[in-house]
Protein backbone atom coordinates (compact mmCIF):
# COMPACT_ATOMS: atom_id res chain seq x y z
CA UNK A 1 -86.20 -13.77 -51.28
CA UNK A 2 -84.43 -14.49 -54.56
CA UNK A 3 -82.10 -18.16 -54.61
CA UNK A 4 -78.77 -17.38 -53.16
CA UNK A 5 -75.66 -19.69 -53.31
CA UNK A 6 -72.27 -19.51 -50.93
CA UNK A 7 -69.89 -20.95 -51.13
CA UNK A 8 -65.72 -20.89 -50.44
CA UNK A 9 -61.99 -21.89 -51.06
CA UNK A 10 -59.44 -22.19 -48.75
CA UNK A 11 -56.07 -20.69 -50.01
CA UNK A 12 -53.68 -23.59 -49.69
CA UNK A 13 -51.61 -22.66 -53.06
CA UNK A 14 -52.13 -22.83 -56.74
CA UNK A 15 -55.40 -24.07 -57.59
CA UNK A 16 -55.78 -27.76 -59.42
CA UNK A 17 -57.59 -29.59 -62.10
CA UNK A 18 -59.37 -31.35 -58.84
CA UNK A 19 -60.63 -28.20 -57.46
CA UNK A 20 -61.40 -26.59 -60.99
CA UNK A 21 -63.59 -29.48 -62.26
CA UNK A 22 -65.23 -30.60 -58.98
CA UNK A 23 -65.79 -27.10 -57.21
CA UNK A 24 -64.96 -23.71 -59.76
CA UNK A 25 -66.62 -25.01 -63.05
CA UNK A 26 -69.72 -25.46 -61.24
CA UNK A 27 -69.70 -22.46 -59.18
CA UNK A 28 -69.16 -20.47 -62.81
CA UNK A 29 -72.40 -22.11 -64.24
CA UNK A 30 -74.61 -21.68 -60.84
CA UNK A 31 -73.29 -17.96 -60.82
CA UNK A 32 -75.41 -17.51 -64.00
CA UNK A 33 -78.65 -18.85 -62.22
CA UNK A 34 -77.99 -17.58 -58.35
CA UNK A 35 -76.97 -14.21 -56.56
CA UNK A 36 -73.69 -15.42 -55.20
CA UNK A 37 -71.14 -15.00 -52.51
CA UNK A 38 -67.63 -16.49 -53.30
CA UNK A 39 -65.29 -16.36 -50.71
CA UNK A 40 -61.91 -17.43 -50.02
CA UNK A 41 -61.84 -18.89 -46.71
CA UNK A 42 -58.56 -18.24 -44.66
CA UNK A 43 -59.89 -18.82 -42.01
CA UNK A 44 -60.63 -22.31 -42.44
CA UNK A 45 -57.12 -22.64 -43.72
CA UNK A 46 -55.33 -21.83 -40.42
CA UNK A 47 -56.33 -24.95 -38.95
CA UNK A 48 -53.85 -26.89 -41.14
CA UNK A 49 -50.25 -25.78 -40.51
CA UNK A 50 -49.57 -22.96 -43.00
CA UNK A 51 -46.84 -20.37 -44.23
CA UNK A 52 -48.05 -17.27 -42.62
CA UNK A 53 -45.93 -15.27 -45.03
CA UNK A 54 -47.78 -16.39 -47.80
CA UNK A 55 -51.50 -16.26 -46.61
CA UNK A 56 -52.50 -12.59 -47.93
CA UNK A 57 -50.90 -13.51 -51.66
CA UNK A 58 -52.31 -16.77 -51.63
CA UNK A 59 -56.29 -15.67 -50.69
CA UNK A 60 -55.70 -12.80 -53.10
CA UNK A 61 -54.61 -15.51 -55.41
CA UNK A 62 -57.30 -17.82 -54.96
CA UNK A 63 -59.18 -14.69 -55.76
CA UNK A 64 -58.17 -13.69 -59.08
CA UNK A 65 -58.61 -17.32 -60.30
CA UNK A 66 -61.98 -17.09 -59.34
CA UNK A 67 -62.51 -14.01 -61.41
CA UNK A 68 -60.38 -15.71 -64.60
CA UNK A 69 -62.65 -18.77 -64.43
CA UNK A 70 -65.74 -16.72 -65.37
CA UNK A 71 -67.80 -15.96 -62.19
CA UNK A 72 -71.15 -14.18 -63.15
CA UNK A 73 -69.49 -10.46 -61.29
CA UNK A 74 -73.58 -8.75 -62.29
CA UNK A 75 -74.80 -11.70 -59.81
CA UNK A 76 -71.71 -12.57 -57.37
CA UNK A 77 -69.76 -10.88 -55.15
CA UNK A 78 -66.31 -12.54 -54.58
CA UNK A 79 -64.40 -11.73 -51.62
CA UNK A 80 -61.81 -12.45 -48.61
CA UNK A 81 -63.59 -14.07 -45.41
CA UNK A 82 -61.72 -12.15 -42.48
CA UNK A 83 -62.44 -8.97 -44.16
CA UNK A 84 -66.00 -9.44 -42.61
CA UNK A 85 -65.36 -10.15 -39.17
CA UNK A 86 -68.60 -11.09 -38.48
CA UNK A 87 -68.27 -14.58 -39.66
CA UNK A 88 -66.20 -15.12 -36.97
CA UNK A 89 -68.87 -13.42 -34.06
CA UNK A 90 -71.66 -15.74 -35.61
CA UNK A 91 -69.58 -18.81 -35.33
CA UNK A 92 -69.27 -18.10 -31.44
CA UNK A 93 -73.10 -17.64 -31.15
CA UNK A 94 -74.10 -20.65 -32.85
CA UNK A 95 -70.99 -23.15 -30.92
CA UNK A 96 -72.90 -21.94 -27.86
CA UNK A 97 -76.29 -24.06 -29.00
CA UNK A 98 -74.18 -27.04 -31.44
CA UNK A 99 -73.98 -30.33 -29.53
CA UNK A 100 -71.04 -31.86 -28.87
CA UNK A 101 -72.09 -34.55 -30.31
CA UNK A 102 -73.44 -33.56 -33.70
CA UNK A 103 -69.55 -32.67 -33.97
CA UNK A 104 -68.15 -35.70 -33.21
CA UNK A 105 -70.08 -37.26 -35.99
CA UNK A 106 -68.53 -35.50 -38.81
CA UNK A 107 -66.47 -38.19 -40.56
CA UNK A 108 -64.23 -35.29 -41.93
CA UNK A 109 -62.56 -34.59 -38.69
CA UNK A 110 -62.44 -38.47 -38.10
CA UNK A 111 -60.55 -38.49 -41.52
CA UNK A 112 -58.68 -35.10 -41.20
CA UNK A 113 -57.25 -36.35 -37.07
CA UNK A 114 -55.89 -39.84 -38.85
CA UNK A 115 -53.84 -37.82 -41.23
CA UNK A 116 -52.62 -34.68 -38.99
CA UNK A 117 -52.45 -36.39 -35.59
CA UNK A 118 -49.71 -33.69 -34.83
CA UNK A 119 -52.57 -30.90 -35.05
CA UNK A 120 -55.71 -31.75 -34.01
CA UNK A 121 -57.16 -28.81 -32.95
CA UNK A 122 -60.28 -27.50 -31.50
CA UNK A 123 -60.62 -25.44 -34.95
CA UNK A 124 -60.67 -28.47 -37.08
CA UNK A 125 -63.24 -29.91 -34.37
CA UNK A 126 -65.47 -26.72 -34.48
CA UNK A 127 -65.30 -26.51 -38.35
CA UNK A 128 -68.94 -27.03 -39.49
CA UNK A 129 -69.61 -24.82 -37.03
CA UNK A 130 -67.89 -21.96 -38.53
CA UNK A 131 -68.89 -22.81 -42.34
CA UNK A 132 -72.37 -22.63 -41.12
CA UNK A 133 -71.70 -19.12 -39.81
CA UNK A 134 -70.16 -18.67 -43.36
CA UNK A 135 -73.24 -19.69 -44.57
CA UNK A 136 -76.04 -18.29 -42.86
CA UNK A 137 -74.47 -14.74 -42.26
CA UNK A 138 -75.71 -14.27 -45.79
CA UNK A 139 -78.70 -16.24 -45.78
CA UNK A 140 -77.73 -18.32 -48.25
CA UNK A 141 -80.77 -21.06 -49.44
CA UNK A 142 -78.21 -23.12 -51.79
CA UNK A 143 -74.55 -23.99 -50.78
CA UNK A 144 -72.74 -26.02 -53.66
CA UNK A 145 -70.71 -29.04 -52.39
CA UNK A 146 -69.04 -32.16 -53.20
CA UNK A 147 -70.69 -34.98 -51.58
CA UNK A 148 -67.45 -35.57 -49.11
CA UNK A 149 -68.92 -31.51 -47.66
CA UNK A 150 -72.64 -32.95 -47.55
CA UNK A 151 -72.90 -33.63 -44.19
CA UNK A 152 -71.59 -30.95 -42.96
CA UNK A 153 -74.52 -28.87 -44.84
CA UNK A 154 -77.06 -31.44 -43.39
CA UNK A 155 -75.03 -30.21 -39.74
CA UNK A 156 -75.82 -26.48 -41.03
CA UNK A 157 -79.53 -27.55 -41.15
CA UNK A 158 -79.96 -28.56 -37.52
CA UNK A 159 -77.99 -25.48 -36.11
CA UNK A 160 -80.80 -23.89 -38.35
CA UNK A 161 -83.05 -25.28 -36.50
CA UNK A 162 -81.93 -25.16 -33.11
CA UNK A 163 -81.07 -21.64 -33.14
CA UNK A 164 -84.34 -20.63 -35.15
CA UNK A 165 -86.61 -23.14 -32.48
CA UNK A 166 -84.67 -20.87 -29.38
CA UNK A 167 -84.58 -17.49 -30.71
CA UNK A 168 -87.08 -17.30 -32.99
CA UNK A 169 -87.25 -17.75 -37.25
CA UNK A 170 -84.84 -15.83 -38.63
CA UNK A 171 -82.90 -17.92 -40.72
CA UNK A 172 -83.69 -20.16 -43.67
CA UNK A 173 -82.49 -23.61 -44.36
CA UNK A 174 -79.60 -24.36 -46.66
CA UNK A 175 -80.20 -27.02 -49.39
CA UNK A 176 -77.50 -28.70 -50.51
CA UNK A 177 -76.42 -28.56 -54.48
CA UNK A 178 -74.28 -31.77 -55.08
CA UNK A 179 -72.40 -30.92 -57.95
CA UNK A 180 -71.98 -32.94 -60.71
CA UNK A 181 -68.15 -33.49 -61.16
CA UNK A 182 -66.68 -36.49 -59.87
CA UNK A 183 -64.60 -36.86 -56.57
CA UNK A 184 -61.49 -36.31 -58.61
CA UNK A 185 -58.63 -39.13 -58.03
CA UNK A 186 -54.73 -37.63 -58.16
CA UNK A 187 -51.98 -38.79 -59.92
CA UNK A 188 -51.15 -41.41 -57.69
CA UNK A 189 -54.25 -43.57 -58.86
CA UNK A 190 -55.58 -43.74 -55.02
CA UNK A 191 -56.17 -40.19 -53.06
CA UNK A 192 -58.37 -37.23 -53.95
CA UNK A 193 -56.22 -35.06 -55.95
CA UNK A 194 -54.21 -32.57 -53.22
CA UNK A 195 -51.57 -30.29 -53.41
CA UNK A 196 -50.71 -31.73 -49.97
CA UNK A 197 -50.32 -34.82 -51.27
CA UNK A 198 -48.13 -33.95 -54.49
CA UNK A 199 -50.48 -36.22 -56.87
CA UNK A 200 -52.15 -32.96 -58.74
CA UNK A 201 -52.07 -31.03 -61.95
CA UNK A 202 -51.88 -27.10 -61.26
CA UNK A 203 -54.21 -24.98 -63.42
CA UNK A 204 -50.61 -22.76 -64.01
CA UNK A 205 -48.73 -25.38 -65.21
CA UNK A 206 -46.90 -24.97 -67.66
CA UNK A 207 -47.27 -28.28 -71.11
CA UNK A 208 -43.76 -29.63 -70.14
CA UNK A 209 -44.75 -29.77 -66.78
CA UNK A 210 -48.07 -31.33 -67.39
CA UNK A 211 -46.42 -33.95 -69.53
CA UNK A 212 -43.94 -34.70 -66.83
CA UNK A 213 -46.52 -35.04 -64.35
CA UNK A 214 -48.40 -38.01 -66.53
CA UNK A 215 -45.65 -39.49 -67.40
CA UNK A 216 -45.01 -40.84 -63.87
CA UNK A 217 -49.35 -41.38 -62.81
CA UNK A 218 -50.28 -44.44 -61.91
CA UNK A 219 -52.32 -46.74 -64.79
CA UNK A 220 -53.68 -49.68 -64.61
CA UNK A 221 -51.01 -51.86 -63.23
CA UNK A 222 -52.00 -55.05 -64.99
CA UNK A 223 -50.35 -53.21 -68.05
CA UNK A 224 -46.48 -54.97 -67.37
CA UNK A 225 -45.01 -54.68 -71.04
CA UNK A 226 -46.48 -52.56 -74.01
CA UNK A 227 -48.36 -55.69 -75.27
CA UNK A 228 -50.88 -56.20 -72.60
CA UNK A 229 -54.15 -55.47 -72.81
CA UNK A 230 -55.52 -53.07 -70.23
CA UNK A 231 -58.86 -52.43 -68.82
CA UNK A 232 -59.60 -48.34 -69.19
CA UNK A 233 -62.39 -48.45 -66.41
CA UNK A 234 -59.76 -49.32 -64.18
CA UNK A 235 -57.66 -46.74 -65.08
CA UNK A 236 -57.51 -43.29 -63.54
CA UNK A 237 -55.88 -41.59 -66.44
CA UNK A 238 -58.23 -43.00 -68.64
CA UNK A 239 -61.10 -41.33 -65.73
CA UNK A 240 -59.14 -38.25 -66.14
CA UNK A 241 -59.87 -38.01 -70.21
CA UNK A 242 -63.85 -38.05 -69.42
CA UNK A 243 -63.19 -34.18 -68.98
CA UNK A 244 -60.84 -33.63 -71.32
CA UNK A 245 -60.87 -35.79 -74.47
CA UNK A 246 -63.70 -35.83 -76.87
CA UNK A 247 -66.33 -39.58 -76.28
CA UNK A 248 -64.62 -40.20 -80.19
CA UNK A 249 -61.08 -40.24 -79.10
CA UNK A 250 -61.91 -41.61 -75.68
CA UNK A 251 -63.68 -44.80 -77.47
CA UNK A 252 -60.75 -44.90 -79.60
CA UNK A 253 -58.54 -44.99 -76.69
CA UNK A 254 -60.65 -47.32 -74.96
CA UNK A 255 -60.37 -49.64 -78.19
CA UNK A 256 -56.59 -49.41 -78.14
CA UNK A 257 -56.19 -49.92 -74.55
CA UNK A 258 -58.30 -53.36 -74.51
CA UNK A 259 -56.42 -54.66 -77.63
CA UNK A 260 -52.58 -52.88 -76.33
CA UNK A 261 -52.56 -51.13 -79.70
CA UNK A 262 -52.63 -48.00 -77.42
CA UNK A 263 -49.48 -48.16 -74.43
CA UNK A 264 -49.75 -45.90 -71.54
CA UNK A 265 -47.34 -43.86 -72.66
CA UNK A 266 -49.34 -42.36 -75.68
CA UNK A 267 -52.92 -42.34 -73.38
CA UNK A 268 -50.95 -40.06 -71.34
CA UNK A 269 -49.73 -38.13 -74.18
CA UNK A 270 -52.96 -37.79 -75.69
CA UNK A 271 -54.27 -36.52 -72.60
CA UNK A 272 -51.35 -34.07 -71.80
CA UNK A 273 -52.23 -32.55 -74.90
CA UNK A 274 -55.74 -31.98 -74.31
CA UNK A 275 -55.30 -30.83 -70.42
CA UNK A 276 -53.41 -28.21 -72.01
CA UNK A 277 -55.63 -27.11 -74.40
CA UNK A 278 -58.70 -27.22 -72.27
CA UNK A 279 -56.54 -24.71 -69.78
CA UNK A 280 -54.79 -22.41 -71.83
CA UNK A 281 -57.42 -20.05 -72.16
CA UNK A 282 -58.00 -20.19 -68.39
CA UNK A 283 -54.51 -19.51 -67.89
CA UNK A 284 -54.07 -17.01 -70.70
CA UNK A 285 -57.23 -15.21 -68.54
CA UNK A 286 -55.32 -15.50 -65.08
CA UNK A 287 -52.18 -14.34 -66.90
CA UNK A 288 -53.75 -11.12 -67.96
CA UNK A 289 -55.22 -10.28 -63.88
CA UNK A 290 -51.96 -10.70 -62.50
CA UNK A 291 -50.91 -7.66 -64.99
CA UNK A 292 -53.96 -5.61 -63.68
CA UNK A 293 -54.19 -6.35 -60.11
CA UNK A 294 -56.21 -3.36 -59.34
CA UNK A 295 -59.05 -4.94 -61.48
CA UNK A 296 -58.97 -7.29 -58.61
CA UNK A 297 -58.72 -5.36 -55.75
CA UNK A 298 -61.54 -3.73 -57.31
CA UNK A 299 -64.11 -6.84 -57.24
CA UNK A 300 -62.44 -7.84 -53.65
CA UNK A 301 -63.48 -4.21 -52.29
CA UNK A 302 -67.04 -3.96 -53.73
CA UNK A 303 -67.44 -7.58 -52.55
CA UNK A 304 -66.16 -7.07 -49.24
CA UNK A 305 -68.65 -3.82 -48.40
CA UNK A 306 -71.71 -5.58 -49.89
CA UNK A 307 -70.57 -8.81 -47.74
CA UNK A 308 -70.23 -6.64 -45.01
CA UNK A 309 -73.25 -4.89 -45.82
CA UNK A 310 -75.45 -8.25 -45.27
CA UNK A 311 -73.56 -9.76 -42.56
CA UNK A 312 -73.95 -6.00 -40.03
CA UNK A 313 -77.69 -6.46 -40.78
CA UNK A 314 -77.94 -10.20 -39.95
CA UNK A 315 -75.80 -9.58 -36.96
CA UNK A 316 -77.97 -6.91 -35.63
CA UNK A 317 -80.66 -9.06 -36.13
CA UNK A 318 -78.62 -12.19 -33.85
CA UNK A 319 -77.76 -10.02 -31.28
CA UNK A 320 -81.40 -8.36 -30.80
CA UNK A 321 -82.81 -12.15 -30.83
CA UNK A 322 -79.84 -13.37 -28.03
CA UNK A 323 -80.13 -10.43 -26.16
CA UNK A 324 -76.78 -8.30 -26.53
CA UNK A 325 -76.53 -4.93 -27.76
């Protein structure tokens, strides 16, 4: 069997520079090497509190800026997850052979229960469980993550095992593809850049509002007054222009920064100007789906049956090895 790569988004609003350069950009390059399956994962996002009225628009959404960025459509199918029910069915199967205690391991429910102690519920416990199910219903060999996702892939792995030990080798083992991008740091110079968190740079934003945004980031706070030299590689903006300014301009920044011949104010200028030249042809792209929506539908549809396509056989398969019909 050829290489094949899954891998999702949850729908939590417009998409940012975070999610573009650490998750989208590489999917778009691995979609030229892989078959792929892209989906936008709403189930996952109905763990978190969320507008119900706005789920549909927002997975179709998600969607479309998929599409815009450039996905390889010969080699990927790109679709919505709970139009293939089956993820769902496999995610019951395997919670009936995952350990309780492989799932109290994962450090992102440790993390995710500090900051929603309101809502901690048996979903976001049983997560892994269900992104394995999201992974192996296709047989994927490859899943692209950050390395904040990588244990839950290494998780993924021993339900692998334990279900292929009990019932028989049917599926393979996912290896993990740690992309390259950064953990990318939000406006506020501390957190991972979140919509949740209002410290992030939409891909839809308009130049004003990209300026505006930098304006008010966080630098590095030994800068008081315009004449005081500052130390770029402890500066997030200055992290920020490693994917959008040229090495040239970033040395000269660098230069300027160390001597206070550059302020803050025209870094963040400088690199207001080149977010918004790096997106607008992104954004000119997503622009011209939302005027042809059906072009959209269309990919969702012909993703969805071959999706659904795969995951009827590999259910088949499940139920024949557990012994339901």
């Amino acid at each position: 069997m050829s290489r094949r790569i899954l891998s999702g988004l949850q729908p939590t609003g417009d998409i940012h520079i975070g999610n573009y350069l650490g998750a989208i950009q590489q999917w778009v390059e691995l979609s030229r090497q892989y078959d792929g399956f892209y989906c936008v994962v709403d189930y996952h996002a109905i763990t978190a509190q969320h507008e119900v009225e706005l789920l549909q628009q927002r997975s179709f959404d998600a969607a479309l800026q998929f599409i815009a960025a450039g996905v390889d459509l010969e080699r990927s199918e790109i679709f919505i997850q709970s139009t293939v029910p089956e993820h769902t069915e496999l995610a019951w199967v395997f919670s009936t052979i995952t350990p309780m205690g492989l799932l109290e391991r994962m450090t992102q429910f440790k993390d995710k229960s500090r900051k929603n102690n309101k809502n901690i519920n048996a979903g976001l416990f049983t997560y892994p469980v269900l992104q394995t199910a999201d992974i192996l219903l296709y047989k994927a060999t490859d899943v692209p993550v950050g390395e904040d996702q990588a244990q839950h892939i290494e998780l993924a792995r021993e339900i692998t095992q334990k279900f292929n030990n009990r019932y028989g080798e049917l599926f393979p083992e996912p290896r993990t593809l740690i992309t390259q991008a950064r953990r990318i740091i939000g406006l506020d110079g501390k957190n991972k850049m979140s919509k949740s968190l209002n410290n992030h740079i939409a891909i839809m934003d308009t130049d004003e509002e990209i300026a505006a945004k930098l304006r008010s980031a966080v630098t590095d706070t030994r800068r008081v007054r315009l004449t005081d030299p500052g130390e770029p590689t402890d500066c997030n903006i200055f992290a920020l222009h490693d994917f959008f300014t040229s090495p040239e301009q970033r040395e000269e920044i660098a230069t300027g920064c160390r001597n206070a011949t550059i302020g803050c104010g025209e870094c963040k200028k400088i690199l207001a100007d080149n977010i918004s030249s790096f997106l607008t042809p992104l954004r000119d792209s997503i622009s011209d789906l939302q005027q042809h929506p059906d072009t959209v539908r269309d990919v969702l549809q012909r993703g969805t049956a071959r999706a659904g396509e795969l995951a009827r056989e590999t259910m088949a398969e499940v139920r024949s090895r557990i012994g339901i019909r």
